[in-house]
Protein backbone atom coordinates (compact mmCIF):
# COMPACT_ATOMS: atom_id res chain seq x y z
CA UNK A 1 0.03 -14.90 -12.68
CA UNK A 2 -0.63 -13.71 -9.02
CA UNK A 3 2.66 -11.68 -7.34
CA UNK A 4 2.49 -11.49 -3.99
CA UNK A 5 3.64 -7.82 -2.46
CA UNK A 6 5.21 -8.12 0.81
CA UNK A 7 5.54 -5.29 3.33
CA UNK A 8 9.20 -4.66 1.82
CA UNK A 9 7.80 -3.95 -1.87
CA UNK A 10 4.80 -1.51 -1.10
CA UNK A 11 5.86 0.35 2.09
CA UNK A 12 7.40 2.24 -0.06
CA UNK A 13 4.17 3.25 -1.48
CA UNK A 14 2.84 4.40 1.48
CA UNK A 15 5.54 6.17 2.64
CA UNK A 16 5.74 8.46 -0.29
CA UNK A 17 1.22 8.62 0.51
CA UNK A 18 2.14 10.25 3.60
CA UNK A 19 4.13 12.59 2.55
CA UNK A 20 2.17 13.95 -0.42
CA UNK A 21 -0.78 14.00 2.23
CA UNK A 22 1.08 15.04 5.46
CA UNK A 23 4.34 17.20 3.61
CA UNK A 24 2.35 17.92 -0.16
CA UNK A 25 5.09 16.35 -1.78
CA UNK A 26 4.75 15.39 -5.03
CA UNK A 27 3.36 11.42 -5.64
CA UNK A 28 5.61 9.44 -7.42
CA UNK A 29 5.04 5.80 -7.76
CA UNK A 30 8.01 3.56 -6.94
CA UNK A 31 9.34 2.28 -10.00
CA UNK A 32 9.18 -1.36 -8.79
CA UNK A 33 5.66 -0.97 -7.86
CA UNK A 34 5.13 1.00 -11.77
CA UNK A 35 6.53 -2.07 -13.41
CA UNK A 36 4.33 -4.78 -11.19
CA UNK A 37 0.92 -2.38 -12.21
CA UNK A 38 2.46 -2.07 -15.72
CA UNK A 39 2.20 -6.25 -16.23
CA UNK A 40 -1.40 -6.55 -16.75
CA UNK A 41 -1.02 -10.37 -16.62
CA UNK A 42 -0.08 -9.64 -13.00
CA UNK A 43 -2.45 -10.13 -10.43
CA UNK A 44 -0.83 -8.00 -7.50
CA UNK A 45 -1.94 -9.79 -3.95
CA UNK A 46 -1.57 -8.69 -0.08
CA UNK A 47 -2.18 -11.18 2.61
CA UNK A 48 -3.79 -10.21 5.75
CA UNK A 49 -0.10 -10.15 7.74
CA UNK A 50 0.93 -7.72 4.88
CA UNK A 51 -1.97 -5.45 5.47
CA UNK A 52 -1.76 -5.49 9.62
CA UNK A 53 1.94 -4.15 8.77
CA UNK A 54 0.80 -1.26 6.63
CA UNK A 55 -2.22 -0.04 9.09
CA UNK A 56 0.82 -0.40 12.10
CA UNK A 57 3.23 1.45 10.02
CA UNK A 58 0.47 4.36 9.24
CA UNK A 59 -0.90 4.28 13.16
CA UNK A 60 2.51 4.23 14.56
CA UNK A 61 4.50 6.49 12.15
CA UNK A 62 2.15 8.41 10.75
CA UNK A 63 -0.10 8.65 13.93
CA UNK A 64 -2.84 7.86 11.35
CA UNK A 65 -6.19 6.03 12.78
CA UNK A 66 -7.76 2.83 11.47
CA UNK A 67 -10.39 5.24 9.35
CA UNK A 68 -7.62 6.63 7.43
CA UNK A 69 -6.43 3.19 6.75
CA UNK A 70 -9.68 1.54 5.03
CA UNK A 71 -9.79 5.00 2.85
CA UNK A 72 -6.63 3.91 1.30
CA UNK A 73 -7.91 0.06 0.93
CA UNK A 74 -6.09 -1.26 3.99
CA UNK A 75 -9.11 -3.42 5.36
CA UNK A 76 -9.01 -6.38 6.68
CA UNK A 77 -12.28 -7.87 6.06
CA UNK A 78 -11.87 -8.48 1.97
CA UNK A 79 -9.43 -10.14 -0.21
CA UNK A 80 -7.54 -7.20 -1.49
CA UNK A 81 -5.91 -6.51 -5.24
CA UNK A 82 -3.54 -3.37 -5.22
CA UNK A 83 -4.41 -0.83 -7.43
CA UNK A 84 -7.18 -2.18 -9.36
């Protein structure tokens, strides 16, 4: 079954990204986003609007560029799968 993941379900995920890389926090995996990668029957889907809102969210509030982005699979130029 495919799930869609909107921006509200994995900004989360790369919130908590930034901080282990930016603050070394620890990395702990949302729990929603745990449970969605724990359904293997799940196929776990981004569209393209989805991934422009992550890049914007890690340029803007991150001040990250576009090269950090595609390093943590935000590129625009592939269908994507989440944590494959």
């Amino acid at each position: 079954m495919k799930i869609y993941l909107d921006t509200n379900i994995i900004l989360d995920w790369f919130k908590r990204m930034m901080q282990k890389e930016r603050n070394d926090r620890e990395f702990v995996i949302p729990k929603v986003i745990e449970f969605l990668i724990s359904m293997k029957e799940f196929e776990l889907t981004l569209s393209n609007l989805t991934k422009i809102e992550i890049i914007r969210y890690l340029i803007s509030e991150w001040n990250c560029d576009i090269k950090f982005a595609e390093k943590h699979g935000m590129t625009l130029c592939s269908h994507s799968t989440l944590l494959t």
